[in-house]
PDB file of N, CA and C in Angstrom:
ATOM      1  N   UNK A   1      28.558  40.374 219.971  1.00  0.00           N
ATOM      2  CA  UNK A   1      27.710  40.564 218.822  1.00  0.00           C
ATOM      3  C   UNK A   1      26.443  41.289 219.274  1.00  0.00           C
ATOM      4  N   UNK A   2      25.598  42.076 218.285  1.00  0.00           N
ATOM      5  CA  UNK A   2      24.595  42.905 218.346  1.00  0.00           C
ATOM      6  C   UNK A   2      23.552  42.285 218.046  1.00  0.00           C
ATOM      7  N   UNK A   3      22.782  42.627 218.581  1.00  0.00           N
ATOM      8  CA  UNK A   3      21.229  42.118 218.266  1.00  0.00           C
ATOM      9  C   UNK A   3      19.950  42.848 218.265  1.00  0.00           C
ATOM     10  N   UNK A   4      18.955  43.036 217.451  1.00  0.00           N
ATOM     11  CA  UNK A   4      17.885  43.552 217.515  1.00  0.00           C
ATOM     12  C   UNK A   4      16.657  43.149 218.063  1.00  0.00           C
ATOM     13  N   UNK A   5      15.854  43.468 219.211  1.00  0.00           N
ATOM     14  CA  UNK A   5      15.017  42.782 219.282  1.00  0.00           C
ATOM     15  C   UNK A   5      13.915  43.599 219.332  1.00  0.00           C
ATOM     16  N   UNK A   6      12.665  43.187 218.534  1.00  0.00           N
ATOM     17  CA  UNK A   6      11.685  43.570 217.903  1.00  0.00           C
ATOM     18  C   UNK A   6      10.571  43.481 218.419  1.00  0.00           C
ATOM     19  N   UNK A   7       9.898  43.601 218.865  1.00  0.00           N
ATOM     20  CA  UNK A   7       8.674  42.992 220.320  1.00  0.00           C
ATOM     21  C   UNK A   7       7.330  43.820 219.463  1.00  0.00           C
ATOM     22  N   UNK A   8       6.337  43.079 219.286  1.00  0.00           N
ATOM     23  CA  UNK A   8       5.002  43.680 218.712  1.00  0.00           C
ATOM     24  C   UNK A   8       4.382  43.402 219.964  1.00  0.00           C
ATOM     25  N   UNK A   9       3.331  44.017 220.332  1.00  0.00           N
ATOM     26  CA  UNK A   9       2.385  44.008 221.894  1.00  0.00           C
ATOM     27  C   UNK A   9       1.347  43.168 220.979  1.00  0.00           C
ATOM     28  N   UNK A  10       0.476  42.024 222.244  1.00  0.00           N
ATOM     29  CA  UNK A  10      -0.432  41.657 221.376  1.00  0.00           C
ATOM     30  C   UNK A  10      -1.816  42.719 221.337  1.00  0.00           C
ATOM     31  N   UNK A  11      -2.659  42.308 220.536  1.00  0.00           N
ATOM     32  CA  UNK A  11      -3.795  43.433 220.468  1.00  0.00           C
ATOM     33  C   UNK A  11      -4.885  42.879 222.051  1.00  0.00           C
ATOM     34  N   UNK A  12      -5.245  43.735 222.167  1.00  0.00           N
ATOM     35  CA  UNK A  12      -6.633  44.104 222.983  1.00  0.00           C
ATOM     36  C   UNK A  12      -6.157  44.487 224.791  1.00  0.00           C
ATOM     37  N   UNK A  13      -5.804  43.265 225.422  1.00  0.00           N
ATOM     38  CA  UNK A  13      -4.806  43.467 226.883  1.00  0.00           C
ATOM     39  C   UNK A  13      -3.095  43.768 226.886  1.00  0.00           C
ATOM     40  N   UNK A  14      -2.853  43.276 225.745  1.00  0.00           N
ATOM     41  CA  UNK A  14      -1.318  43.786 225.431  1.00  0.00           C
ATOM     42  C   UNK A  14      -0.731  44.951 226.024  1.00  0.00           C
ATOM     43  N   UNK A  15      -1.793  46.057 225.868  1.00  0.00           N
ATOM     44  CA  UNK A  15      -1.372  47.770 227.136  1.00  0.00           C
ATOM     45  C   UNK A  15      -0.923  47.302 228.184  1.00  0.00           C
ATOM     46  N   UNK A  16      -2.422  46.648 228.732  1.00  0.00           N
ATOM     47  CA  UNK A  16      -2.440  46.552 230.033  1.00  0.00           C
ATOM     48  C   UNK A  16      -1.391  45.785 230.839  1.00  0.00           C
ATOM     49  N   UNK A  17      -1.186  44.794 230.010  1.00  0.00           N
ATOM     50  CA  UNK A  17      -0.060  43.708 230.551  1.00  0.00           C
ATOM     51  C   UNK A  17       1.250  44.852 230.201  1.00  0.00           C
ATOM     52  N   UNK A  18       1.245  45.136 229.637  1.00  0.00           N
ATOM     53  CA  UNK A  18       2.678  46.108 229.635  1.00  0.00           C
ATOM     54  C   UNK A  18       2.728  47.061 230.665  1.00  0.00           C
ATOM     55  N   UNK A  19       1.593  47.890 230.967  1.00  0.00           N
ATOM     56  CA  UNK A  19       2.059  48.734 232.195  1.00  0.00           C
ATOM     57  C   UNK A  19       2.296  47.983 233.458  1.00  0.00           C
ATOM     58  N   UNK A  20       1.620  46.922 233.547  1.00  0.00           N
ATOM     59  CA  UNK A  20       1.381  46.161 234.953  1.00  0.00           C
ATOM     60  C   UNK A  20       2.808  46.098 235.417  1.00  0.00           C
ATOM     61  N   UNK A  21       3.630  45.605 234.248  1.00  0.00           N
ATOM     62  CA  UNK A  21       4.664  44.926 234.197  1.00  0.00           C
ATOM     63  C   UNK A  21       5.866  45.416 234.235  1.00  0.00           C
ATOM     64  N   UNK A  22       5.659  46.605 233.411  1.00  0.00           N
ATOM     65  CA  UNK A  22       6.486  47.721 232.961  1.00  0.00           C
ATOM     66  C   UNK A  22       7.503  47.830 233.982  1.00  0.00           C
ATOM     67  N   UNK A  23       7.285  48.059 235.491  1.00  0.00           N
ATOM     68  CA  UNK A  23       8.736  48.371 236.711  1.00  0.00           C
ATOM     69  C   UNK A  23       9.278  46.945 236.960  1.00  0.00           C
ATOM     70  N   UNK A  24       9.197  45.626 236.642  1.00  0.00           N
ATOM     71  CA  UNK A  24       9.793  44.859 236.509  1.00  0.00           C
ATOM     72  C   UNK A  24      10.417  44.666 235.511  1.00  0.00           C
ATOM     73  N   UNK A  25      10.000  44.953 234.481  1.00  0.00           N
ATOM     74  CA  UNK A  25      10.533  45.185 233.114  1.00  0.00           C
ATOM     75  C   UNK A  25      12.001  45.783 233.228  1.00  0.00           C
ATOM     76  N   UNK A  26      11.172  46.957 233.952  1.00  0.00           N
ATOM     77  CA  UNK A  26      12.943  47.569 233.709  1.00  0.00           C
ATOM     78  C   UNK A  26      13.694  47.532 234.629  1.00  0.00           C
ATOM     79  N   UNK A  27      13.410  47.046 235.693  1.00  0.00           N
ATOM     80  CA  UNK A  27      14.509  46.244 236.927  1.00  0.00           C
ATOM     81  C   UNK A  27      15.443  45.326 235.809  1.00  0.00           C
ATOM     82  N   UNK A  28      14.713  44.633 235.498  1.00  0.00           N
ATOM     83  CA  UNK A  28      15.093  43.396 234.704  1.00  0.00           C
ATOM     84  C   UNK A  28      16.452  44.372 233.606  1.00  0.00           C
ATOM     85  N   UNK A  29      15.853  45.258 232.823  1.00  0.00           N
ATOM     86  CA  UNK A  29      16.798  45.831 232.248  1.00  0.00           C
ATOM     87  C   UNK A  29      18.282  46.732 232.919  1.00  0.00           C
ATOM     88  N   UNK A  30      17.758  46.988 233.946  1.00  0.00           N
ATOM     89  CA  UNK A  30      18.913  47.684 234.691  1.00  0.00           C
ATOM     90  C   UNK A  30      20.051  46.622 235.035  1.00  0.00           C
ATOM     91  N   UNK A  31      19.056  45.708 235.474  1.00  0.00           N
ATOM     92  CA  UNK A  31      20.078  44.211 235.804  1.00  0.00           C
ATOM     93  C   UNK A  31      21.473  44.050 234.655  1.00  0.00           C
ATOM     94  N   UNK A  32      20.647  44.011 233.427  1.00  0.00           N
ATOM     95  CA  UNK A  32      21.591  43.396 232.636  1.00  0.00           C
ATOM     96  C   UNK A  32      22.299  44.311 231.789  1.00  0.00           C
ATOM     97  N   UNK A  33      22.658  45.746 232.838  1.00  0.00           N
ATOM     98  CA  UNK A  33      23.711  46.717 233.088  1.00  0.00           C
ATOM     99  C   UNK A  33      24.313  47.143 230.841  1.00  0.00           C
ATOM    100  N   UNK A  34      25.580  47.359 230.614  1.00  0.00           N
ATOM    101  CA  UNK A  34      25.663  47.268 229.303  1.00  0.00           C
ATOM    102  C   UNK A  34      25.529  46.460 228.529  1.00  0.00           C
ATOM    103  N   UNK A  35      24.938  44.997 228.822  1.00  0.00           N
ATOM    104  CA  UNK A  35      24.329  44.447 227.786  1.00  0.00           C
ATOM    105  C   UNK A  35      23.488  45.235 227.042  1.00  0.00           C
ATOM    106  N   UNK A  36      22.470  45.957 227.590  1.00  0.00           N
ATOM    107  CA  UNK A  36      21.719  46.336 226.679  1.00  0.00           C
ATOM    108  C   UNK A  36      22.157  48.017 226.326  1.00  0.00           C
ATOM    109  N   UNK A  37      21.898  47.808 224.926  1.00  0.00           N
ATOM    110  CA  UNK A  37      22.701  49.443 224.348  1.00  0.00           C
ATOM    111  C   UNK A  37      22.011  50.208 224.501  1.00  0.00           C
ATOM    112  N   UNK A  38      21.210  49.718 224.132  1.00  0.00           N
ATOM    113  CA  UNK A  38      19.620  51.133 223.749  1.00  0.00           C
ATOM    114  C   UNK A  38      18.420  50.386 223.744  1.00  0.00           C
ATOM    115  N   UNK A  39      16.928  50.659 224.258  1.00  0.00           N
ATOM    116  CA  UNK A  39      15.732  50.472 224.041  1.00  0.00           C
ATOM    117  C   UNK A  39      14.965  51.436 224.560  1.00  0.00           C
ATOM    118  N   UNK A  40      13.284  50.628 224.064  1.00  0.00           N
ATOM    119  CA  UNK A  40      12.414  52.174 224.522  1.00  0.00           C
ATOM    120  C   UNK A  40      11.218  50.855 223.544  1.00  0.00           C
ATOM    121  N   UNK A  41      10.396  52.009 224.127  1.00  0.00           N
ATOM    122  CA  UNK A  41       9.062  51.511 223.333  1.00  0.00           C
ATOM    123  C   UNK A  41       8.727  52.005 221.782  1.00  0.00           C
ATOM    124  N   UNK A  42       7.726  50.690 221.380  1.00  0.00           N
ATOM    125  CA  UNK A  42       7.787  51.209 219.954  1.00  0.00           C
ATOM    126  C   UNK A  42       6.418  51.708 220.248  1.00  0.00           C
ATOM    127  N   UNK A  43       5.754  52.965 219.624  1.00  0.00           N
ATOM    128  CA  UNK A  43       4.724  54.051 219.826  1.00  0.00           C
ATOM    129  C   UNK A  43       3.617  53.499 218.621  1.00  0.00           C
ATOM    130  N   UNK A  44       2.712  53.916 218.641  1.00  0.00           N
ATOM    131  CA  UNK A  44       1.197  54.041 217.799  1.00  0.00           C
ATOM    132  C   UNK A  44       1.177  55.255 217.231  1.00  0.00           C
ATOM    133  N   UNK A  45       0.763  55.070 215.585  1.00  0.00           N
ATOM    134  CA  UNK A  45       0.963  56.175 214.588  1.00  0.00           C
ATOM    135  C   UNK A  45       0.429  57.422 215.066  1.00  0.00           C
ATOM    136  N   UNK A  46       0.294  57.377 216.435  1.00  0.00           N
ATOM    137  CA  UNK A  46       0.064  59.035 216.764  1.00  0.00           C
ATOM    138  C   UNK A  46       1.108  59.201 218.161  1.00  0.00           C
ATOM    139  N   UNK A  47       2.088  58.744 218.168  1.00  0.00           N
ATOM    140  CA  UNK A  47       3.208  58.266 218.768  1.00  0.00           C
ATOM    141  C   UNK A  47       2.936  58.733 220.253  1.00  0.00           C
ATOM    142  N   UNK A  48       1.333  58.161 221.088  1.00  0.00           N
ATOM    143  CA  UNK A  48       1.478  58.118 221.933  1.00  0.00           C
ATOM    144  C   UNK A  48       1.198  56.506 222.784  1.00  0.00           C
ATOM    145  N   UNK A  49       0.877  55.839 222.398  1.00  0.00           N
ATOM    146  CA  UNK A  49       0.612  54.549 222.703  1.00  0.00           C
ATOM    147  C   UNK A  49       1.372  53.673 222.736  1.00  0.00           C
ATOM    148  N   UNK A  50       2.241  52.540 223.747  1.00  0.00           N
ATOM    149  CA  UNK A  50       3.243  51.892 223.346  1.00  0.00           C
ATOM    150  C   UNK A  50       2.374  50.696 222.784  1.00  0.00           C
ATOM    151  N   UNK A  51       2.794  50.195 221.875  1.00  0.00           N
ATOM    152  CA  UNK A  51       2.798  48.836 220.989  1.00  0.00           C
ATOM    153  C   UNK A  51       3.504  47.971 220.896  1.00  0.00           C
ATOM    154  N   UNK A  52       4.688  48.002 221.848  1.00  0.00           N
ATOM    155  CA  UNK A  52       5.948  46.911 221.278  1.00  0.00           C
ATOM    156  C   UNK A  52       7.261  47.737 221.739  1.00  0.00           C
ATOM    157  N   UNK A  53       8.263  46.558 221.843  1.00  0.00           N
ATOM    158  CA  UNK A  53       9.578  47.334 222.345  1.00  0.00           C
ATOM    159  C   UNK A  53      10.390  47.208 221.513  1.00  0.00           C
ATOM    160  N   UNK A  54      11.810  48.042 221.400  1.00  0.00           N
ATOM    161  CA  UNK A  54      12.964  47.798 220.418  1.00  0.00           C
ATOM    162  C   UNK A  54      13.819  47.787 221.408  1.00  0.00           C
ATOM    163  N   UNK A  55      14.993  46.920 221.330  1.00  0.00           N
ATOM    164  CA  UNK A  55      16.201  47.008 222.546  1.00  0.00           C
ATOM    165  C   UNK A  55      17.195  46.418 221.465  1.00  0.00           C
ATOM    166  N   UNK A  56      18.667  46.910 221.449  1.00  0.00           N
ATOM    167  CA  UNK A  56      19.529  46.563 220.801  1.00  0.00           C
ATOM    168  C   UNK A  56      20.617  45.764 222.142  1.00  0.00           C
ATOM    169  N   UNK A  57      20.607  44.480 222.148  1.00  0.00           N
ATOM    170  CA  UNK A  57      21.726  44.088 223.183  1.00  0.00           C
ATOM    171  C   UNK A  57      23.021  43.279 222.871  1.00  0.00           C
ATOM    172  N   UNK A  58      23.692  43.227 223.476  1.00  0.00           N
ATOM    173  CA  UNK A  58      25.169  42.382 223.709  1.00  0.00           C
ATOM    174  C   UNK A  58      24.323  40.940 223.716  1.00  0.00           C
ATOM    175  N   UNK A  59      25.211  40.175 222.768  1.00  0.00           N
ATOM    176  CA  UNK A  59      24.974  38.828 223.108  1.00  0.00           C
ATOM    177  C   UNK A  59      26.057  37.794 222.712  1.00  0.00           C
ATOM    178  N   UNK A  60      26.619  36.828 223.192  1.00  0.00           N
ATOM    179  CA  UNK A  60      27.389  35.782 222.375  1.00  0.00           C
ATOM    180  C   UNK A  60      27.131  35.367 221.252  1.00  0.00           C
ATOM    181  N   UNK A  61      25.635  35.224 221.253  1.00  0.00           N
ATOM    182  CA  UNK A  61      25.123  34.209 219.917  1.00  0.00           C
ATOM    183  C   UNK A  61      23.784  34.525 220.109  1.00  0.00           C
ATOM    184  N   UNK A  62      23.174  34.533 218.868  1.00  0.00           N
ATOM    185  CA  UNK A  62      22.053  34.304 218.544  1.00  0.00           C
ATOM    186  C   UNK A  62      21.077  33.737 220.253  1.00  0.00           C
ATOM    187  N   UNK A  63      21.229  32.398 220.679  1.00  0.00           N
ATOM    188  CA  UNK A  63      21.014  31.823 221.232  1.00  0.00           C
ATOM    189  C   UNK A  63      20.891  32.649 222.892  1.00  0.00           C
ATOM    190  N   UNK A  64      22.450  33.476 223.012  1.00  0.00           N
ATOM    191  CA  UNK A  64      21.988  34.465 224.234  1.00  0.00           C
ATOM    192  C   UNK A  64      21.043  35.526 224.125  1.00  0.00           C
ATOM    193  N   UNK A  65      20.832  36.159 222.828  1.00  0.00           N
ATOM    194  CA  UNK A  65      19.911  37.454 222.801  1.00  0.00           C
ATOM    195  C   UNK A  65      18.530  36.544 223.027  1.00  0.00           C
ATOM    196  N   UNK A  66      18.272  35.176 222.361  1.00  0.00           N
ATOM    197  CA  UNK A  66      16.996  34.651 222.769  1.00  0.00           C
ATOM    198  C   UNK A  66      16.523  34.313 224.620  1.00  0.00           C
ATOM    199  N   UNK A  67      17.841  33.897 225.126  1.00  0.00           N
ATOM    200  CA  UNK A  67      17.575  34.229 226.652  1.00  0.00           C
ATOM    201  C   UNK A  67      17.495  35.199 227.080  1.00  0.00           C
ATOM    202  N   UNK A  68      18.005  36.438 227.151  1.00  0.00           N
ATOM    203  CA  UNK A  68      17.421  37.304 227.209  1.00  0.00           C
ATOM    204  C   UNK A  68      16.555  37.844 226.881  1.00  0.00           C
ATOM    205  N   UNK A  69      15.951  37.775 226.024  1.00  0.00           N
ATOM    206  CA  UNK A  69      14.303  37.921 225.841  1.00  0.00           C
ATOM    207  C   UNK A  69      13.645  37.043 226.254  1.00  0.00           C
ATOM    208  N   UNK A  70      13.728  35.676 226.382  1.00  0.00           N
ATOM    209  CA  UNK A  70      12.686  34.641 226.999  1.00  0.00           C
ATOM    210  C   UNK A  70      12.867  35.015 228.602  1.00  0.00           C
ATOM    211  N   UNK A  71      13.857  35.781 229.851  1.00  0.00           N
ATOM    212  CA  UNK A  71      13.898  36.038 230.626  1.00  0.00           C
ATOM    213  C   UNK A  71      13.170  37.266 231.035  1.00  0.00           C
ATOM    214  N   UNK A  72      12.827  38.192 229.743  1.00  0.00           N
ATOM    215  CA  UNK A  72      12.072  39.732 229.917  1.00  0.00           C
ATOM    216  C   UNK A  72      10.858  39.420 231.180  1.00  0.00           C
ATOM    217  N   UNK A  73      10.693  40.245 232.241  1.00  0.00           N
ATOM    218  CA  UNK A  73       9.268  40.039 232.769  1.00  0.00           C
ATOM    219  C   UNK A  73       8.019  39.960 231.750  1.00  0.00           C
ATOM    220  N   UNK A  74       8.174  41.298 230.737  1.00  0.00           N
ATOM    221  CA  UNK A  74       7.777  41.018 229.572  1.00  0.00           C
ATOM    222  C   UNK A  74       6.999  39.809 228.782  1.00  0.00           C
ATOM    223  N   UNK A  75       8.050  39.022 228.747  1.00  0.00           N
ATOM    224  CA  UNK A  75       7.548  37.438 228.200  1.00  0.00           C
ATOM    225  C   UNK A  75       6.880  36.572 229.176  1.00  0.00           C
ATOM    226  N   UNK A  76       7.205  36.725 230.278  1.00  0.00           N
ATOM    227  CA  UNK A  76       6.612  35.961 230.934  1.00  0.00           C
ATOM    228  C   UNK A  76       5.075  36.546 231.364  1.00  0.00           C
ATOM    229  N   UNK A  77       4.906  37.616 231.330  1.00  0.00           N
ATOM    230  CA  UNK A  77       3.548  38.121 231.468  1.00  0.00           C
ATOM    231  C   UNK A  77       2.583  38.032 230.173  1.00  0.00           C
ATOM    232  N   UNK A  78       3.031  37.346 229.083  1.00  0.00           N
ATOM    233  CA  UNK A  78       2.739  37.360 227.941  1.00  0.00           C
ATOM    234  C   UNK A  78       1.935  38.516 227.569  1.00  0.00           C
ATOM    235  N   UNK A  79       2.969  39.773 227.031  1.00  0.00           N
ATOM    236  CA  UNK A  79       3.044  40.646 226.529  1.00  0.00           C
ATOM    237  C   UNK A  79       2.622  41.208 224.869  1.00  0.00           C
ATOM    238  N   UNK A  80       3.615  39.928 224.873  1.00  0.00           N
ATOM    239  CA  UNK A  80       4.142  40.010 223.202  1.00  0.00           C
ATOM    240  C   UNK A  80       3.594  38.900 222.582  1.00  0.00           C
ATOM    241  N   UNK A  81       2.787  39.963 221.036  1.00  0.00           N
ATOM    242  CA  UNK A  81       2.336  38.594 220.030  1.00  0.00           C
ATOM    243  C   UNK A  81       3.594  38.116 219.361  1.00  0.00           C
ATOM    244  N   UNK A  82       4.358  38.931 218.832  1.00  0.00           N
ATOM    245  CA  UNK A  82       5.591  38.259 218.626  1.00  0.00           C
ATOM    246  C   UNK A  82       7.106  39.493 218.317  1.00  0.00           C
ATOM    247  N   UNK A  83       8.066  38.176 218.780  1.00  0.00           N
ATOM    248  CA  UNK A  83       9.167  38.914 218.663  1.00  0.00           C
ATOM    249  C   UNK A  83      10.521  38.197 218.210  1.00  0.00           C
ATOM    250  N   UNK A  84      11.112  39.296 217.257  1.00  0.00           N
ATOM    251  CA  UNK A  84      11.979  38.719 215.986  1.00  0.00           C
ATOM    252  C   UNK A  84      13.058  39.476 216.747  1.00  0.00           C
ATOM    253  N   UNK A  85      14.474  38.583 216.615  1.00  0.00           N
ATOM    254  CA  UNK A  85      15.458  39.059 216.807  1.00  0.00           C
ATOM    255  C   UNK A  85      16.568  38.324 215.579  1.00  0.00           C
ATOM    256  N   UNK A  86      17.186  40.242 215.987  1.00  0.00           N
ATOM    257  CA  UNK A  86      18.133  39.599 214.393  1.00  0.00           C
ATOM    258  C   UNK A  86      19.383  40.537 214.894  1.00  0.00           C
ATOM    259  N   UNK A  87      20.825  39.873 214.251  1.00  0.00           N
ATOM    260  CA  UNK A  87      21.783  40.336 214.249  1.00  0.00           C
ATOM    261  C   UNK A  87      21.742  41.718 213.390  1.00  0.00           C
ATOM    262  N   UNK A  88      22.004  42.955 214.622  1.00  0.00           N
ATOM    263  CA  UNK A  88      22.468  44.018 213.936  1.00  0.00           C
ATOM    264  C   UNK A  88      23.542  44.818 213.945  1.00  0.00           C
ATOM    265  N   UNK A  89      23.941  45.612 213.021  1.00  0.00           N
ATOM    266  CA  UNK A  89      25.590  46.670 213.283  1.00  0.00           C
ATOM    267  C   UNK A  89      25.284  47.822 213.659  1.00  0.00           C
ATOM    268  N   UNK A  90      26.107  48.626 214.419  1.00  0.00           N
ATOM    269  CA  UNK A  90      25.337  49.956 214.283  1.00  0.00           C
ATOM    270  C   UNK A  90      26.489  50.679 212.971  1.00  0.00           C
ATOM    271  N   UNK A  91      25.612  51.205 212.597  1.00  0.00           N
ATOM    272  CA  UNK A  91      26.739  51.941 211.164  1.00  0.00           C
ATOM    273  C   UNK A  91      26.736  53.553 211.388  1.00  0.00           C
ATOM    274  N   UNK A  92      25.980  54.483 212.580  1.00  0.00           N
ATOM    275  CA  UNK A  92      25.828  55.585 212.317  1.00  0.00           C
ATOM    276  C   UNK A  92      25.433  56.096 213.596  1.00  0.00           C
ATOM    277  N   UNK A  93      25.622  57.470 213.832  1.00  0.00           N
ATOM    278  CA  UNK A  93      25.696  57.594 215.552  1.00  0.00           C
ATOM    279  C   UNK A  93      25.765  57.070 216.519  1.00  0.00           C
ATOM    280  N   UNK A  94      25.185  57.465 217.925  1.00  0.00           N
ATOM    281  CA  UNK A  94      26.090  57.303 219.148  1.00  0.00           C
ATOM    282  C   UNK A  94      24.729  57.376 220.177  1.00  0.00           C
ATOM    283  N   UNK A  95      24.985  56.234 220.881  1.00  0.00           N
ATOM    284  CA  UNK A  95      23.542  55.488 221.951  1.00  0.00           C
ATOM    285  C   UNK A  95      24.309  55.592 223.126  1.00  0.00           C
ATOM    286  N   UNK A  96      24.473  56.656 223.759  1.00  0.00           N
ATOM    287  CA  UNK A  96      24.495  56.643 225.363  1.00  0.00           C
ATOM    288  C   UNK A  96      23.192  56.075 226.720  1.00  0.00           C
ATOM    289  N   UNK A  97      23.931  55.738 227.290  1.00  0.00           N
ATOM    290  CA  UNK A  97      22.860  55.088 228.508  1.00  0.00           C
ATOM    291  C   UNK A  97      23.101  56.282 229.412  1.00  0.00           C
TER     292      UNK A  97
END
């Protein structure tokens, strides 16, 4: 099953904790090989600033896409003011890694 996960940065150190973090971040993502389909950062209305992440991953249940996000270096650097994950389909093109 598919999942969306939605990551808002919190305001003021939220950057900062994201770059710090950022090459563990994506160790962490390489790790968990095609689980994850697609992600990237979500940008600031002048689409240069990251604010938050989007990652679409493989999960059993509900319950695995939440370990995997409670495992993000991400979360543990407390990154994120908050983050919603929800079952999604893809209905329309094609997400190569």
């Amino acid at each position: 099953m598919l999942f969306a996960l939605i990551c808002r940065d919190k305001a003021g150190d939220g950057l900062a904790r994201r770059m710090a973090t950022r090459p563990a971040h994506l160790d962490y993502l390489a790790g968990l090989g095609a689980t994850v389909r697609c992600g990237g950062a979500l940008l600031d209305a002048e689409g240069k600033q990251p604010v938050g992440s989007l990652l679409i991953v493989e999960a059993p249940d509900l319950e695995g896409a939440r370990a995997i996000a409670a495992a993000d270096p991400y979360a543990h650097a407390d990154v994120f003011e908050s983050v919603e994950i929800v079952p999604w389909r893809q209905a329309a093109g094609s997400v190569t890694l």
